[in-house]
N, C-alpha and C. Protein backbone atom coordinates (compact mmCIF):
# COMPACT_ATOMS: atom_id res chain seq x y z
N UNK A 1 15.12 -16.15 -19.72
CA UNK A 1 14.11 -16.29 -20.72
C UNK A 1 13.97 -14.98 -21.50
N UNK A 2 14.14 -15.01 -22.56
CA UNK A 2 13.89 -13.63 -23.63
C UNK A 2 12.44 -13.31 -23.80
N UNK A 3 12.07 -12.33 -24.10
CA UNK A 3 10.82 -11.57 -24.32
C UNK A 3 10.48 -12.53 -25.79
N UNK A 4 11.11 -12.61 -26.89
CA UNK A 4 10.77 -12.96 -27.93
C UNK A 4 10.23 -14.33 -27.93
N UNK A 5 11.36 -15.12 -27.16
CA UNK A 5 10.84 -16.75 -26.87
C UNK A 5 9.37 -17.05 -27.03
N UNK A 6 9.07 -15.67 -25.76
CA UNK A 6 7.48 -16.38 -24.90
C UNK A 6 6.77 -16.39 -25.98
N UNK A 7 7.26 -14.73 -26.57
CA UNK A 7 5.98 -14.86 -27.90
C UNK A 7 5.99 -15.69 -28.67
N UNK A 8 6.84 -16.67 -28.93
CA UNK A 8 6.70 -17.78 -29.98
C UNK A 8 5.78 -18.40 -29.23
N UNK A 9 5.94 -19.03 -28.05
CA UNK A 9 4.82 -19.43 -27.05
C UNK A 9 4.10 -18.92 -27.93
N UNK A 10 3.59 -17.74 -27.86
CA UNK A 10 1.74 -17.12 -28.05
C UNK A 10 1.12 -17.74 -29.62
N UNK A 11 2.14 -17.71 -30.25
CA UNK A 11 1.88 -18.10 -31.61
C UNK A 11 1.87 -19.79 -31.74
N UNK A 12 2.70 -20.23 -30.82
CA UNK A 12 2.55 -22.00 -30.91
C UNK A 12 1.21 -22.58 -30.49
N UNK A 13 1.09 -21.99 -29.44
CA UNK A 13 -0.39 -21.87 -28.62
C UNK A 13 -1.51 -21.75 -29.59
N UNK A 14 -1.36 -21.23 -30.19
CA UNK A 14 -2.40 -20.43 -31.13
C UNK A 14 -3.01 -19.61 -30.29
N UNK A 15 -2.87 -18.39 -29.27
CA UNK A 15 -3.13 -17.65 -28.80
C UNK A 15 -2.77 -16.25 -29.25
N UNK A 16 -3.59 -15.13 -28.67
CA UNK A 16 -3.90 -13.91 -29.77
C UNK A 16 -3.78 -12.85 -28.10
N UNK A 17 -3.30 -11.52 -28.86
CA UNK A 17 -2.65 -10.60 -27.32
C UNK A 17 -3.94 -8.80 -27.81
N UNK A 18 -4.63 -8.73 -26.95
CA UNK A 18 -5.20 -7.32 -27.21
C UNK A 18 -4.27 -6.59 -26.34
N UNK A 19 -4.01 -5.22 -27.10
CA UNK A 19 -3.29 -4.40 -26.05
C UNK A 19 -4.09 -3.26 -26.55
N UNK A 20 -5.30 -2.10 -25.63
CA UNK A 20 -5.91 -1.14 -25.49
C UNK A 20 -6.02 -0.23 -24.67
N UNK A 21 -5.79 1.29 -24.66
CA UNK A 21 -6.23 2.06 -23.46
C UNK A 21 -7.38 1.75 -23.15
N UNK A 22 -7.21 2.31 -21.60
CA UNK A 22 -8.44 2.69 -20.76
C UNK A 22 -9.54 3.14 -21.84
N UNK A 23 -8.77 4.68 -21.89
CA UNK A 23 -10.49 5.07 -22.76
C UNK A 23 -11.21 4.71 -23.87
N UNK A 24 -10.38 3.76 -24.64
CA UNK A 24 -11.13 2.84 -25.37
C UNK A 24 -11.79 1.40 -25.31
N UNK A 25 -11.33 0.99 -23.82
CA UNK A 25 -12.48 -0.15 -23.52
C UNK A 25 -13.35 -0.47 -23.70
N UNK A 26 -14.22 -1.73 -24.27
CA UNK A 26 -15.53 -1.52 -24.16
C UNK A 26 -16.00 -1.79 -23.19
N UNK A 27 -17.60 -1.71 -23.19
CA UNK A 27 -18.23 -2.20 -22.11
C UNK A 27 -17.32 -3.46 -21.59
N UNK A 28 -17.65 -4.07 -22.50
CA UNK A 28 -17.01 -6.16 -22.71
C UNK A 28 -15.63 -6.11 -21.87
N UNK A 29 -15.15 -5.61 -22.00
CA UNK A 29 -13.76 -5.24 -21.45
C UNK A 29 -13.85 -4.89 -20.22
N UNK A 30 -14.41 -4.01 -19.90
CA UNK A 30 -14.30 -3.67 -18.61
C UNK A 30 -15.36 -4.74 -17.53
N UNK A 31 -16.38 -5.58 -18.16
CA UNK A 31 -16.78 -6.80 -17.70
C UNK A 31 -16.01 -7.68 -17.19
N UNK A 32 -15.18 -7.63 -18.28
CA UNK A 32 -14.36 -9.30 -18.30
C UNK A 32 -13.43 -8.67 -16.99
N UNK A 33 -12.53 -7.54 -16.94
CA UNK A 33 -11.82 -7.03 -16.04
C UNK A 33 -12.38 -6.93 -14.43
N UNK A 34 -13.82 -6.46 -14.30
CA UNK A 34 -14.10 -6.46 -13.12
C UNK A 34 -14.68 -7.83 -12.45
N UNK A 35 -15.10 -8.35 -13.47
CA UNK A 35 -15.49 -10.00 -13.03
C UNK A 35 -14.41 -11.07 -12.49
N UNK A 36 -12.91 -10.32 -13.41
CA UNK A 36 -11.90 -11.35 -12.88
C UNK A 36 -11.53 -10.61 -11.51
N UNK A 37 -11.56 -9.46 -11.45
CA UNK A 37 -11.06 -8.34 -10.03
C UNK A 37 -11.91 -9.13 -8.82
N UNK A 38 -13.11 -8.99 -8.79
CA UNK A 38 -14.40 -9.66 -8.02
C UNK A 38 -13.82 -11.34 -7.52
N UNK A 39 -13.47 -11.97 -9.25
CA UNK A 39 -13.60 -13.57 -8.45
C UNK A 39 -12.35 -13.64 -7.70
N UNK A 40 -10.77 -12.60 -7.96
CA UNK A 40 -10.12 -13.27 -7.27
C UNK A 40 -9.75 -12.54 -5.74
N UNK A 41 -10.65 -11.34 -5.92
CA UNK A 41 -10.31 -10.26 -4.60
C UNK A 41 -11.45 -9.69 -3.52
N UNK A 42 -12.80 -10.10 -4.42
CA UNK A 42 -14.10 -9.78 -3.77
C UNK A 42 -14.56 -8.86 -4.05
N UNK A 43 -16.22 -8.81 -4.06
CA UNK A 43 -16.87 -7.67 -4.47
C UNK A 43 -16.12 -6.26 -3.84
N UNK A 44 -15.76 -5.97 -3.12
CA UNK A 44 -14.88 -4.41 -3.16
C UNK A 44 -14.14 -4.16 -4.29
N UNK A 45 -13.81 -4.96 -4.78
CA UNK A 45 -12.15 -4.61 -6.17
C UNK A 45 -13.12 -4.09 -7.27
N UNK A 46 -14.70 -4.51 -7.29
CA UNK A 46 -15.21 -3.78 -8.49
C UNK A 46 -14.54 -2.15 -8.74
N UNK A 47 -14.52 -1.97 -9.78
CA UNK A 47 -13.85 -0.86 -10.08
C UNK A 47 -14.57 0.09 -11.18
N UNK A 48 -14.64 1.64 -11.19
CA UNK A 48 -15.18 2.27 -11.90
C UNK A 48 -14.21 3.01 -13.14
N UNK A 49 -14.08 2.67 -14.40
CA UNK A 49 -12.36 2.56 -14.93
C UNK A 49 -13.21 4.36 -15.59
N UNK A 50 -14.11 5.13 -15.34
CA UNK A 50 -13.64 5.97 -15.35
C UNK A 50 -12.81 7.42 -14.42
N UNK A 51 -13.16 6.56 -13.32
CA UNK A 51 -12.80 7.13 -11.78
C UNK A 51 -11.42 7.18 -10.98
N UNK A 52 -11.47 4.79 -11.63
CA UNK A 52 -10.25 4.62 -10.85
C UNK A 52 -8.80 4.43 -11.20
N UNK A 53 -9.06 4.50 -12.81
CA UNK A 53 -7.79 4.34 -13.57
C UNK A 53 -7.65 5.94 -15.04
N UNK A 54 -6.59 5.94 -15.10
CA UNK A 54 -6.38 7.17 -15.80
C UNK A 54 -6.81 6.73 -17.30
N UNK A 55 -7.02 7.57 -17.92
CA UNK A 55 -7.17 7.37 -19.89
C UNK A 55 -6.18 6.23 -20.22
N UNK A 56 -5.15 6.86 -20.02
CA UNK A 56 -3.71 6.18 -21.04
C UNK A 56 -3.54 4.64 -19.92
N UNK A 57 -4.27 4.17 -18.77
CA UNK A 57 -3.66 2.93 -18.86
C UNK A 57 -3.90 1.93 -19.76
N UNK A 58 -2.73 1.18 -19.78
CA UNK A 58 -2.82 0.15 -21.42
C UNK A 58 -3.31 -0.92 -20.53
N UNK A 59 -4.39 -1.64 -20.95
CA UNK A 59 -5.15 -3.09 -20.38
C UNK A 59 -4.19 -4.18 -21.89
N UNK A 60 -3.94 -5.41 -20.99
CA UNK A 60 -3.05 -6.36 -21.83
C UNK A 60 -4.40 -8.24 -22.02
N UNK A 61 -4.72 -8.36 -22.61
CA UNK A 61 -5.90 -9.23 -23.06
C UNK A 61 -5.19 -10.45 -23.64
N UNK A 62 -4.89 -11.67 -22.94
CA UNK A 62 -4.21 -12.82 -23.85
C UNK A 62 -5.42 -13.84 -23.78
N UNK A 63 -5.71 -13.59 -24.85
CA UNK A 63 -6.68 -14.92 -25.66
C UNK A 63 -6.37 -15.92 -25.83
N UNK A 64 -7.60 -17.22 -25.89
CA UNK A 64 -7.45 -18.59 -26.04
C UNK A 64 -8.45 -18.47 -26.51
N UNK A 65 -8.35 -19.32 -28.25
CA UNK A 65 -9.46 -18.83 -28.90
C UNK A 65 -10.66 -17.80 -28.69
N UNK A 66 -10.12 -16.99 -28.59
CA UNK A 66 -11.39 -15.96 -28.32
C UNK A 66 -11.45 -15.62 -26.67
N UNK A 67 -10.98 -16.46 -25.97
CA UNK A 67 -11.59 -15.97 -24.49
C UNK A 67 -10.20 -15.93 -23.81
N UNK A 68 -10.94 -14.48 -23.19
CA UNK A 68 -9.82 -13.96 -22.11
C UNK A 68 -9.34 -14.98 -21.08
N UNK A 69 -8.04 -15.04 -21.19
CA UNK A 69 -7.35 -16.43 -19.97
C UNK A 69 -6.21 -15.52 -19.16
N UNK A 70 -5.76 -14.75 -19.61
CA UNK A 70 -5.25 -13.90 -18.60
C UNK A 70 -5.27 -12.01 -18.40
N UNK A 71 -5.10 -11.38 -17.87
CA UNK A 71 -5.03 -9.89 -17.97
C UNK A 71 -4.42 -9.37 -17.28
N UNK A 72 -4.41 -7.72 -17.69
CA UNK A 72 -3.20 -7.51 -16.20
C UNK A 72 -3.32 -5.76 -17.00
N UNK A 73 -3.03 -4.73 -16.08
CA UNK A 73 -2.63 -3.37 -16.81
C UNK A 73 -1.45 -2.48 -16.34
N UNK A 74 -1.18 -1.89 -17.47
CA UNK A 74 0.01 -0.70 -16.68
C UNK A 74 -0.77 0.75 -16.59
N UNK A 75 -0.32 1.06 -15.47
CA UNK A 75 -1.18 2.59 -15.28
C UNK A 75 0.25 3.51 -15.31
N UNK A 76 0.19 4.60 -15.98
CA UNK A 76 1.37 5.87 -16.06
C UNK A 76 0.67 6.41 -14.58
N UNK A 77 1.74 6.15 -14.09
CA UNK A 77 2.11 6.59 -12.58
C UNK A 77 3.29 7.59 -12.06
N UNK A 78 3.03 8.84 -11.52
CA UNK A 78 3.68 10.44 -11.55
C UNK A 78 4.09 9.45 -10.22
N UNK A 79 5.52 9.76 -9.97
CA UNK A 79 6.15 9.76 -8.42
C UNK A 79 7.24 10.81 -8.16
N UNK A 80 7.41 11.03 -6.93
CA UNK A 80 8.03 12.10 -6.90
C UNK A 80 9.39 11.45 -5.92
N UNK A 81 10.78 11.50 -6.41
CA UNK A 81 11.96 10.98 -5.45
C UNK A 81 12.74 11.91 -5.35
N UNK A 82 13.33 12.43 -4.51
CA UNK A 82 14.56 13.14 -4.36
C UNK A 82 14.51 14.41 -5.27
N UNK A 83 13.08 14.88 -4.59
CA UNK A 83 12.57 16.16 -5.30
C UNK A 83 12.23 16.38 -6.60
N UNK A 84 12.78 15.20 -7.22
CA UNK A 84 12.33 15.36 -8.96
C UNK A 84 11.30 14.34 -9.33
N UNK A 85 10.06 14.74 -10.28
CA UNK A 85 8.72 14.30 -10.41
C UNK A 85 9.02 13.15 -11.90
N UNK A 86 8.81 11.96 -11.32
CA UNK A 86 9.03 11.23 -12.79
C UNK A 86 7.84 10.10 -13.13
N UNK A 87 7.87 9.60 -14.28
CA UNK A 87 6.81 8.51 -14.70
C UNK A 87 7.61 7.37 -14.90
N UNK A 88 6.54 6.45 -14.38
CA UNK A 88 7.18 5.28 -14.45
C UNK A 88 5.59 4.73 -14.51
N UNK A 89 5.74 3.06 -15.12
CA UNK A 89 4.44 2.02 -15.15
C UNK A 89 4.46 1.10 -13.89
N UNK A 90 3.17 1.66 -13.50
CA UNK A 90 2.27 0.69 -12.64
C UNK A 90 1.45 -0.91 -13.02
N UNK A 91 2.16 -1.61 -12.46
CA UNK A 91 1.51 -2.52 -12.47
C UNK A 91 0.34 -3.37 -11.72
N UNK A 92 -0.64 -3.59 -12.67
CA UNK A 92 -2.00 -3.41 -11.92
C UNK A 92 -2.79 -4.91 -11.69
N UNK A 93 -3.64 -5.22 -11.54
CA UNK A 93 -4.75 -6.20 -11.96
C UNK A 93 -4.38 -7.56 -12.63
N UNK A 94 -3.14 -8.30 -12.20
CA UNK A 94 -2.40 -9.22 -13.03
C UNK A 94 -3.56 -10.62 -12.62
N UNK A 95 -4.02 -10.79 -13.21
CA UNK A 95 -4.75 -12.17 -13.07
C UNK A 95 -4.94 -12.87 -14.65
N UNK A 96 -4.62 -14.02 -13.98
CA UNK A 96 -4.66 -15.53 -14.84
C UNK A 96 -5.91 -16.20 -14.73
N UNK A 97 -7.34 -16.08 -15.55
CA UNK A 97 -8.33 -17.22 -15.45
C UNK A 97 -8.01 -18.26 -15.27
N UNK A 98 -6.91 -19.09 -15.66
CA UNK A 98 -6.57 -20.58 -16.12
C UNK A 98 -5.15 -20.27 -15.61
N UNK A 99 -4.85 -21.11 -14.18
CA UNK A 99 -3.65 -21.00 -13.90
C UNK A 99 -2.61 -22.38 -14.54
N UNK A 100 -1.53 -22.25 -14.09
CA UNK A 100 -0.39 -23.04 -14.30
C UNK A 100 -0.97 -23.26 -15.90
N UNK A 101 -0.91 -22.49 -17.06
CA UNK A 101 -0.67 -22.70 -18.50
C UNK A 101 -0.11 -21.79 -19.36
N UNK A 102 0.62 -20.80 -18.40
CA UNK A 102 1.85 -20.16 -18.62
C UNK A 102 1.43 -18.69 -19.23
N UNK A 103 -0.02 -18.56 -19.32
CA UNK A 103 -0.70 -17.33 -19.86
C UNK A 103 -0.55 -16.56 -19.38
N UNK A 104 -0.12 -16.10 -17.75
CA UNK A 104 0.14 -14.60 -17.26
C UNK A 104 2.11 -14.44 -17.20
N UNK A 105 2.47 -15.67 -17.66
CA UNK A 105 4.14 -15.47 -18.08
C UNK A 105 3.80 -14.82 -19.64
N UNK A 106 3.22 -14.92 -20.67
CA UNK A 106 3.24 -14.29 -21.74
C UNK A 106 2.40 -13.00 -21.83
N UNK A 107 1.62 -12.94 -20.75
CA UNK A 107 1.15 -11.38 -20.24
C UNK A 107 2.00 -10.56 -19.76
N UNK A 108 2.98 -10.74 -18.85
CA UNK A 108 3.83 -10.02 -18.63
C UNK A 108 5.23 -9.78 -19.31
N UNK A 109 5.23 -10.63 -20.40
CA UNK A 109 6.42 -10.83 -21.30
C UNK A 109 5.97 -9.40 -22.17
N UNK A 110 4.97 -9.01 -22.36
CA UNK A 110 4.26 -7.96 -23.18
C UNK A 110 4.51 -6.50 -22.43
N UNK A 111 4.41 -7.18 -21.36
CA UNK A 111 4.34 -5.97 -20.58
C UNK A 111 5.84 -5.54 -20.37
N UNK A 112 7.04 -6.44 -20.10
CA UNK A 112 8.22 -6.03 -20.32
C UNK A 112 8.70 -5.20 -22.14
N UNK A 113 7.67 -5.90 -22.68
CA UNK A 113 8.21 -4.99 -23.83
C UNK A 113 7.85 -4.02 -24.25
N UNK A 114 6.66 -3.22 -23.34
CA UNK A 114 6.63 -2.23 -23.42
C UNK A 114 7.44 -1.25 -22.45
N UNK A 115 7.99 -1.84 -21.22
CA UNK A 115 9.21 -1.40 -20.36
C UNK A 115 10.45 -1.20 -21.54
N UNK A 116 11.02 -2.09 -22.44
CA UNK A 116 12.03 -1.79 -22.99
C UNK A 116 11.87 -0.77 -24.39
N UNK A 117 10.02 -0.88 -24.95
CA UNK A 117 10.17 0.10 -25.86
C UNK A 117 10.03 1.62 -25.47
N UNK A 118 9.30 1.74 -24.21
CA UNK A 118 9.38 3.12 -23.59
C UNK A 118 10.54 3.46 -22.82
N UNK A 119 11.53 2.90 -22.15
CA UNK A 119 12.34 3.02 -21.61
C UNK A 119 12.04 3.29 -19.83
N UNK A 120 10.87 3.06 -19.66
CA UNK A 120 10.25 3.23 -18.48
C UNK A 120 10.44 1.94 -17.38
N UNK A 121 10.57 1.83 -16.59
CA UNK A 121 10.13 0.46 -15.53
C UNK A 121 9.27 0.93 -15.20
N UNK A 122 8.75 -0.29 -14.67
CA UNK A 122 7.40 -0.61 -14.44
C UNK A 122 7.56 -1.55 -12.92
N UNK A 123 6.66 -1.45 -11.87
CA UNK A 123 6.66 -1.72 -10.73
C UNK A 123 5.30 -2.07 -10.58
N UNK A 124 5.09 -3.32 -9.35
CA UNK A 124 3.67 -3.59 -9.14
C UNK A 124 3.89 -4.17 -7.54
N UNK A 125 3.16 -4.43 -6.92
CA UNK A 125 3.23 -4.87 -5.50
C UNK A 125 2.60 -6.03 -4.90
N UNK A 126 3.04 -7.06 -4.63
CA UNK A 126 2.09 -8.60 -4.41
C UNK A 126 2.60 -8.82 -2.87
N UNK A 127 1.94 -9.97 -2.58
CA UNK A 127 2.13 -10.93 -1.28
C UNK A 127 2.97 -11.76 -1.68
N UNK A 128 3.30 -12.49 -0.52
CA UNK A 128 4.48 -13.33 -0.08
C UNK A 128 4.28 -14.62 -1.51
N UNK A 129 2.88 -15.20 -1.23
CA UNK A 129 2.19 -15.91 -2.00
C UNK A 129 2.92 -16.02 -3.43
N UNK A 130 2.97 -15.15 -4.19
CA UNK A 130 2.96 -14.69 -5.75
C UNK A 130 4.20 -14.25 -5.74
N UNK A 131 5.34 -14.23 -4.83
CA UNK A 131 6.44 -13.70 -5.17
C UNK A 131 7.60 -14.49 -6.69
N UNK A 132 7.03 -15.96 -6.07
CA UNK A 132 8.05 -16.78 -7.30
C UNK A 132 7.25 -16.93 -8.36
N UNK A 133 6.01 -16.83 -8.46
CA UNK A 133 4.93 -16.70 -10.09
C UNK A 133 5.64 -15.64 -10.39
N UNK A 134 5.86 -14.36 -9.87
CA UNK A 134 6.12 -13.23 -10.78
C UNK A 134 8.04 -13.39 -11.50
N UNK A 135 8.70 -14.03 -10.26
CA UNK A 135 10.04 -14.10 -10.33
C UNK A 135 10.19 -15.27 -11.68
N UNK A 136 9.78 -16.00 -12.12
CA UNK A 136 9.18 -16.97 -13.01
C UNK A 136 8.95 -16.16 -14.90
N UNK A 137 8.11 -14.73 -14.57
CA UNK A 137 7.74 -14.53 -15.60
C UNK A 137 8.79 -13.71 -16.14
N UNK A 138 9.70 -13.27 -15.31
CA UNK A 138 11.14 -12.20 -16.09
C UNK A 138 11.04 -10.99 -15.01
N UNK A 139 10.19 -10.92 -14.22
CA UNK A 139 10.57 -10.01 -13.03
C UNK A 139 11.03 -10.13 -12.35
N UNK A 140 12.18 -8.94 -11.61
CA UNK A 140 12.98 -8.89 -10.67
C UNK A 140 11.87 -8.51 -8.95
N UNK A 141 12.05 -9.38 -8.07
CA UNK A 141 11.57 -9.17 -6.87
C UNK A 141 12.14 -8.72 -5.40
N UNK A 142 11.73 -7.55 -5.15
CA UNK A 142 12.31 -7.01 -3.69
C UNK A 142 11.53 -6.69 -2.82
N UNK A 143 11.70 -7.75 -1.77
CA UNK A 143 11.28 -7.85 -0.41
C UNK A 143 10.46 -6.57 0.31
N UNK A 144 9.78 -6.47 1.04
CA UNK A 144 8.76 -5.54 1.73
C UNK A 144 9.24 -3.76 0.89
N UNK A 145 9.40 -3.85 -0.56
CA UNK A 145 9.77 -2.82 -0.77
C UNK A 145 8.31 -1.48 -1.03
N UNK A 146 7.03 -2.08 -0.74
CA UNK A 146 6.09 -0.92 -0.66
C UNK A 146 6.43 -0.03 0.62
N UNK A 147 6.92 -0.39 1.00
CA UNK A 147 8.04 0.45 2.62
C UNK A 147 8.52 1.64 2.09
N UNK A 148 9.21 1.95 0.85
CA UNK A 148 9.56 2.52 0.08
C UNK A 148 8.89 3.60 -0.60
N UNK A 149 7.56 3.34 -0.49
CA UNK A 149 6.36 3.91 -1.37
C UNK A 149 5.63 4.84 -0.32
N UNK A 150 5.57 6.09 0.01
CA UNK A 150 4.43 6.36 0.42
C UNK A 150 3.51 7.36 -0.13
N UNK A 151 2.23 6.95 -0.03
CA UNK A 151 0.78 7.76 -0.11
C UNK A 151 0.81 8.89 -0.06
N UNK A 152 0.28 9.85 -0.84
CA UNK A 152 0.29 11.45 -0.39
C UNK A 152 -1.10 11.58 -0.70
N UNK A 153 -1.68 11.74 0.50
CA UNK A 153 -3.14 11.37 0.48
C UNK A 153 -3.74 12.90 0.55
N UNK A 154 -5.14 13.47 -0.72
CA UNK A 154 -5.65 14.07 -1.22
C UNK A 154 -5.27 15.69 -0.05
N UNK A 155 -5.42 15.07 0.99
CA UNK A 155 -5.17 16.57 2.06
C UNK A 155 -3.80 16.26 2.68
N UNK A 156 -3.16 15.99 2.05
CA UNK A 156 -1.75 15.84 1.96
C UNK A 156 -0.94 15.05 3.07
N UNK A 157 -1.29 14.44 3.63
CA UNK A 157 -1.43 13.64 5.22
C UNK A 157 -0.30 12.37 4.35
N UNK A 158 0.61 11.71 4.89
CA UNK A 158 1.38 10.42 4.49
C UNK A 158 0.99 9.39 4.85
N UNK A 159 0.70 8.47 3.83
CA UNK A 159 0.66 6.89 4.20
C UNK A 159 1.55 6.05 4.19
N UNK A 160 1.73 5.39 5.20
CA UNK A 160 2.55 4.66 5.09
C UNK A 160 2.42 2.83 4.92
N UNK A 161 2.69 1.95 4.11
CA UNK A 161 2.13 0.73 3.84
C UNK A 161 3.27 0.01 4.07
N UNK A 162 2.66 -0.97 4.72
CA UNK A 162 3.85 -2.11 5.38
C UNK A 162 3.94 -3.82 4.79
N UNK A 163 2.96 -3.34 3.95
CA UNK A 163 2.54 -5.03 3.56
C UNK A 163 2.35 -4.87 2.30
N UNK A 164 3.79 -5.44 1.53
CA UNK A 164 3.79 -5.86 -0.02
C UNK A 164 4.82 -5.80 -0.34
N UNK A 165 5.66 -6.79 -1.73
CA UNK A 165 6.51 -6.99 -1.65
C UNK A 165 6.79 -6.27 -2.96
N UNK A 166 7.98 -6.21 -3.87
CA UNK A 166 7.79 -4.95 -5.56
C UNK A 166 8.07 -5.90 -6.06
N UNK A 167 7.35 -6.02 -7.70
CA UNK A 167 7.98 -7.05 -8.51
C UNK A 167 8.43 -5.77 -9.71
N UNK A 168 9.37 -6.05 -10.70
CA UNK A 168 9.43 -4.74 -11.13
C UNK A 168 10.15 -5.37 -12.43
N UNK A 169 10.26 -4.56 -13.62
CA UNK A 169 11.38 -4.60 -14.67
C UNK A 169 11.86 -3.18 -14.79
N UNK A 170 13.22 -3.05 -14.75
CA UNK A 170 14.24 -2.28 -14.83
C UNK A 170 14.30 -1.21 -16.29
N UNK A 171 13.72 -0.03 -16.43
CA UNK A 171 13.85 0.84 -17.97
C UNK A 171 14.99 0.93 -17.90
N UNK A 172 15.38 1.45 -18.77
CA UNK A 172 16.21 2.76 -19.47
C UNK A 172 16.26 3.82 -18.47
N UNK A 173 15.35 4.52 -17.74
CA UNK A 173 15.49 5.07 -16.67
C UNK A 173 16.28 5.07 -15.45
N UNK A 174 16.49 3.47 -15.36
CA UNK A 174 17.61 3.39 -14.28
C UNK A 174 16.59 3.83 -12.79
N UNK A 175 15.46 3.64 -13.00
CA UNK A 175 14.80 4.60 -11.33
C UNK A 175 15.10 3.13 -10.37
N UNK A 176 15.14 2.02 -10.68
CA UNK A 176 15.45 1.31 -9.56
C UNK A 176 16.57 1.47 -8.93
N UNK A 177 17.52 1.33 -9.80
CA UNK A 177 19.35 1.59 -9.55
C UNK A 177 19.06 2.54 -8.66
N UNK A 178 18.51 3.50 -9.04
CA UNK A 178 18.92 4.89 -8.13
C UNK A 178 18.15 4.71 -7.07
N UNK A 179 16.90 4.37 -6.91
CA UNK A 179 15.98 4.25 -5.38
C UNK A 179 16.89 3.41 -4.54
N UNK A 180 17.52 2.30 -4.90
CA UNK A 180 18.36 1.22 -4.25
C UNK A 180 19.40 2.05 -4.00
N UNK A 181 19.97 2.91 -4.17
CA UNK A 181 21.07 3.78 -3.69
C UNK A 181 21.18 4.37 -2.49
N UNK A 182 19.50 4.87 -1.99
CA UNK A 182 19.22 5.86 -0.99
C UNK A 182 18.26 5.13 -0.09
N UNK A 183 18.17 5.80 1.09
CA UNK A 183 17.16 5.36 1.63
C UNK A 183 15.64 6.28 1.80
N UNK A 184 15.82 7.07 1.02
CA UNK A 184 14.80 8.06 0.23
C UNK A 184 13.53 7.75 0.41
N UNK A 185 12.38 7.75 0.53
CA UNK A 185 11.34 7.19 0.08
C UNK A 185 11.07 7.80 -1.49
N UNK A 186 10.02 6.97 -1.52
CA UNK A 186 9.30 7.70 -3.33
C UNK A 186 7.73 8.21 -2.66
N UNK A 187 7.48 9.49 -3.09
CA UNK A 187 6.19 9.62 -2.95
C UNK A 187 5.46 9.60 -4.39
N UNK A 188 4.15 8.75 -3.78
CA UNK A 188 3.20 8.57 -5.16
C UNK A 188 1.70 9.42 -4.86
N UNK A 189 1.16 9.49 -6.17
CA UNK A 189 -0.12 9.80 -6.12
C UNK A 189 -1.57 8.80 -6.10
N UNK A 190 -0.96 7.80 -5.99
CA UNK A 190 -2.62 6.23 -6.14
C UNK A 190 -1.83 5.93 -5.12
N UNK A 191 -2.85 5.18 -4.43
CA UNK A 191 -2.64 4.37 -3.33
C UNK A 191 -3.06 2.67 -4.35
N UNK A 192 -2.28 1.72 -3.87
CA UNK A 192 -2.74 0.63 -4.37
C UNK A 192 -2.95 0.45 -5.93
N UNK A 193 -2.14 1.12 -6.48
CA UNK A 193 -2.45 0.52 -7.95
C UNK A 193 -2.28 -0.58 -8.77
């Protein structure tokens, strides 16, 4: 499936795409975001977006007439592999109000095209559950690969996470190619993004 396709989707639909940083959210925005965080993960996921997410993450908004039906964000995420410190997009908060109507396949179709206009991949981490929704929308999926990932937690102590699987699109960067090469870990700075 091509990136361009879906968007004909968005336009057949008559559906409309906000793409905004963090620090320009509005209130409204960050409502609609923590209300969908809450209904599908529980009051803990409330989130404080000046605390828990950086300035520059881009929040992705696909409208149906006017109302948010799906969302999802990339956070610029510092990791460090094989001694050298690089950026790559985090994938965050992917939820669909209105499932099975193909709205978080044209959310993430957006989100690949900002993987191919930055040249960055982008990585996010799900359950067993959501592995073929994501494999569905143009992401590539690898098995218990948060194994791969560990925590470098504030007093510098390692975490290690055993439960989640990567859904990812491939930059210009090539950082998957190369992680798949080694058995390296990647150290990150967020836990759970």
């Amino acid at each position: 499936m091509s990136v361009k396709h879906t968007k004909n989707n968005l336009i057949q639909k008559n559906l409309s795409v906000e793409i905004i940083k963090n620090k320009d959210l509005t209130n409204k925005h960050k409502m609609i975001i923590n209300h969908a965080r809450v209904s599908h993960w529980g009051e803990a996921q409330r989130k404080d977006f000046s605390k828990d997410y950086e300035p520059n993450t881009l929040w992705f908004f696909i409208k149906n007439k006017g109302n948010v039906v799906s969302l999802g964000g990339i956070r610029p995420i510092k990791v460090r592999y094989l001694g050298k410190n690089l950026h790559i997009g985090g994938i965050c908060s992917t939820i669909s109000m209105e499932k099975r109507k193909g709205y978080g396949k044209i959310m993430i179709s957006y989100m690949i095209d900002y993987s191919l206009k930055t040249g960055k991949t982008i990585i996010g981490f799900t359950g067993e559950k959501n592995l073929k929704i994501f494999e569905k929308t143009g992401l590539r999926v690898k098995k218990d690969f948060i194994r791969r990932f560990v925590w470098t937690k504030p007093n510098g102590e390692p975490f290690y996470d055993n439960d989640g699987h990567g859904v990812y699109y491939e930059g210009k960067d090539r950082f998957i190619t190369k992680l798949l090469k080694t058995k390296n870990y990647v150290y990150i700075n967020v836990i759970h993004w």
